[in-house]
Protein backbone atom coordinates (compact mmCIF):
# COMPACT_ATOMS: atom_id res chain seq x y z
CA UNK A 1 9.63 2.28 -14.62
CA UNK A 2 11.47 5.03 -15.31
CA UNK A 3 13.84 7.09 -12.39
CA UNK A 4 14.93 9.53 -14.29
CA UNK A 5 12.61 12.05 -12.19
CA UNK A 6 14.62 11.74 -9.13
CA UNK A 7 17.06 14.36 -8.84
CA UNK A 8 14.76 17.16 -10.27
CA UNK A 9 12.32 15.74 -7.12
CA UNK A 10 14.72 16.33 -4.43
CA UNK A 11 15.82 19.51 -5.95
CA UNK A 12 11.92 20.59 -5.54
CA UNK A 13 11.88 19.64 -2.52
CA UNK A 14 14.80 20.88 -1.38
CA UNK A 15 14.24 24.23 -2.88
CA UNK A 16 10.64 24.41 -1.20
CA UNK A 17 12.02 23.33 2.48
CA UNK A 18 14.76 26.55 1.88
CA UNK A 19 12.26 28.94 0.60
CA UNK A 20 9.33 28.17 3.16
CA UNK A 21 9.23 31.22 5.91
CA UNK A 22 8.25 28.86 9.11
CA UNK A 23 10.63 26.04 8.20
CA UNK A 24 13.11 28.57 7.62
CA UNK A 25 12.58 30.53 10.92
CA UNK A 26 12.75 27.45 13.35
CA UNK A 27 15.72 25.82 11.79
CA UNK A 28 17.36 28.90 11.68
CA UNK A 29 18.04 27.85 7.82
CA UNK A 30 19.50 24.46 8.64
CA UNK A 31 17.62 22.53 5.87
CA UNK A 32 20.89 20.30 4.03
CA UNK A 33 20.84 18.02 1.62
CA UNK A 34 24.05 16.67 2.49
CA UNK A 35 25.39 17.75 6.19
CA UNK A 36 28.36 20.29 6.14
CA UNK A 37 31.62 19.31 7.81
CA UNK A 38 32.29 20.84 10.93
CA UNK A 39 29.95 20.76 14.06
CA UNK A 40 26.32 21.15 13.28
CA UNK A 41 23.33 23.29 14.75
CA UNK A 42 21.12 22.38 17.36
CA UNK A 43 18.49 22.21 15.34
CA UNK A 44 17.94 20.78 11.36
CA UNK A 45 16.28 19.13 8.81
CA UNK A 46 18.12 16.50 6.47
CA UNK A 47 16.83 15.29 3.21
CA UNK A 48 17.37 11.17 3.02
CA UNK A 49 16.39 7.62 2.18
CA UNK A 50 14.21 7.26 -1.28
CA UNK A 51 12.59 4.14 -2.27
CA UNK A 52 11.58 4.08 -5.61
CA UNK A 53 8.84 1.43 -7.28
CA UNK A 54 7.09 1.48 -10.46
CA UNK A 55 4.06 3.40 -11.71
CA UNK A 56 4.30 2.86 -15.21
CA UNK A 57 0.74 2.63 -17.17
CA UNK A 58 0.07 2.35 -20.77
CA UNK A 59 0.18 5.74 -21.17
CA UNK A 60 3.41 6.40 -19.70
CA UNK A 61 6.49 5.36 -17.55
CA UNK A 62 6.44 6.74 -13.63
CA UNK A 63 7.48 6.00 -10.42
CA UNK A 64 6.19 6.19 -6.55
CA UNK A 65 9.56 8.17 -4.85
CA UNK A 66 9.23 7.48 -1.18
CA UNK A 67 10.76 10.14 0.57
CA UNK A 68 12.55 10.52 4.24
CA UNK A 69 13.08 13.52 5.60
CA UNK A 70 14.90 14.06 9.11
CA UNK A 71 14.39 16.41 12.10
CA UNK A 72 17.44 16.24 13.89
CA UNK A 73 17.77 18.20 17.93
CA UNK A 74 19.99 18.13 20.54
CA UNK A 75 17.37 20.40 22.39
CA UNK A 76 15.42 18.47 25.55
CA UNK A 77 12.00 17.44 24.57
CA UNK A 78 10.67 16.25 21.19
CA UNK A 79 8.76 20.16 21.30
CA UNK A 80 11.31 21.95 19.31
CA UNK A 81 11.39 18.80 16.56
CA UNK A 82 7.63 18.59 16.32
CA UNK A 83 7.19 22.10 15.93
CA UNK A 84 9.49 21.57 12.82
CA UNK A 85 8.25 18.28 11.65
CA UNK A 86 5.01 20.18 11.28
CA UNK A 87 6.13 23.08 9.53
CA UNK A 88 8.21 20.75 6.98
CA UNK A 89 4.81 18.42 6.47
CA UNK A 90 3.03 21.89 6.02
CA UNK A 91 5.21 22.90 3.67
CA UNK A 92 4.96 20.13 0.95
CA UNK A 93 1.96 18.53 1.52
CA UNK A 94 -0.89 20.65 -1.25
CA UNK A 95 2.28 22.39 -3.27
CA UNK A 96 2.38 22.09 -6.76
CA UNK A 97 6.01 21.65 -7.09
CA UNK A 98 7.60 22.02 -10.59
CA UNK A 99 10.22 19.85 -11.36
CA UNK A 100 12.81 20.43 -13.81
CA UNK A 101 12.04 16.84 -15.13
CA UNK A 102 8.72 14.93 -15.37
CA UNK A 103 5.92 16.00 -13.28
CA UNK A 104 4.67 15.44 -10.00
CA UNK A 105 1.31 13.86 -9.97
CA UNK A 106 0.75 14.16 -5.94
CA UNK A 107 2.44 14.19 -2.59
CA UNK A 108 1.45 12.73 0.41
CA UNK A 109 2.29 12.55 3.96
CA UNK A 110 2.92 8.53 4.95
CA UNK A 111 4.20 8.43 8.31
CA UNK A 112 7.03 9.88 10.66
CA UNK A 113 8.75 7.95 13.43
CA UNK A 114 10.50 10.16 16.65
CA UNK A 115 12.94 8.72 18.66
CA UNK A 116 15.79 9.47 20.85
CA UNK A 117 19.23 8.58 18.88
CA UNK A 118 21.88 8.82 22.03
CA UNK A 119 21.30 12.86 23.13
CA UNK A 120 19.91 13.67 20.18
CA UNK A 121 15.94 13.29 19.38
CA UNK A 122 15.01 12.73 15.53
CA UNK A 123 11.65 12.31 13.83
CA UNK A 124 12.07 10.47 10.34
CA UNK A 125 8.90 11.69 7.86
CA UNK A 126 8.03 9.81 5.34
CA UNK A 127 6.34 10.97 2.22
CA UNK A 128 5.21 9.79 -0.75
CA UNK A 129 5.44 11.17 -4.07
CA UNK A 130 3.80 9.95 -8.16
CA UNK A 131 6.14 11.07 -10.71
CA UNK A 132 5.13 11.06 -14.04
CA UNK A 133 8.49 10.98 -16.22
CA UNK A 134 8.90 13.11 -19.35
């Protein structure tokens, strides 16, 4: 098994949430990687949890990176955090992203959870990811 492809992964995918037009125009540019200090927007998507397991072959080490991604609204309804969940899901899912190390093999949508968390609503996406390391 090898991890060493994990970093340059959420770098990709943090640099393709930031540069995607839709995501971009209904978060307003909210997409964080870590959440900034200070009150936050109405409206954002968080990178999160990875699980990581072995994918390592005889010709090669790799890993299966699952990914979580958050919507996070204070705005009534789940509209406004489907609307994004959709754009984020449409914005990874068929990209070739280039990673700085290893290569990604394939990306795939697993499943997303919404839920009320006190006044806020969040849906959790989960996707899946084969790294080849290098």
């Amino acid at each position: 098994m090898s991890y060493a492809a994990s970093a340059a992964l959420q770098e990709a995918v943090y640099a393709c949430l930031t540069a995607d037009p839709a995501v971009a125009t209904l978060t307003g540019g909210h997409v964080y990687d870590a959440l900034p200090a200070g009150p936050l927007p109405r409206l954002y998507v968080t990178l999160g949890a990875e699980s990581v397991r072995d994918a390592s072959d005889a010709t090669g080490t790799g890993a299966w990176h699952d990914l979580s991604l958050s919507v996070v609204t204070e705005i009534a309804g789940f509209r406004a955090a489907k609307d994004v969940a959709g754009a984020v899901s449409d914005a990874l899912i068929g990209r070739d992203l280039a990673l700085a190390r290893g290569r990604l093999v394939a990306l795939q949508f697993r499943k997303a959870r919404a839920r009320r968390d006190g006044a806020l609503r969040r849906i959790d996406l989960t996707f899946r990811a084969r790294v080849d390391a290098a």
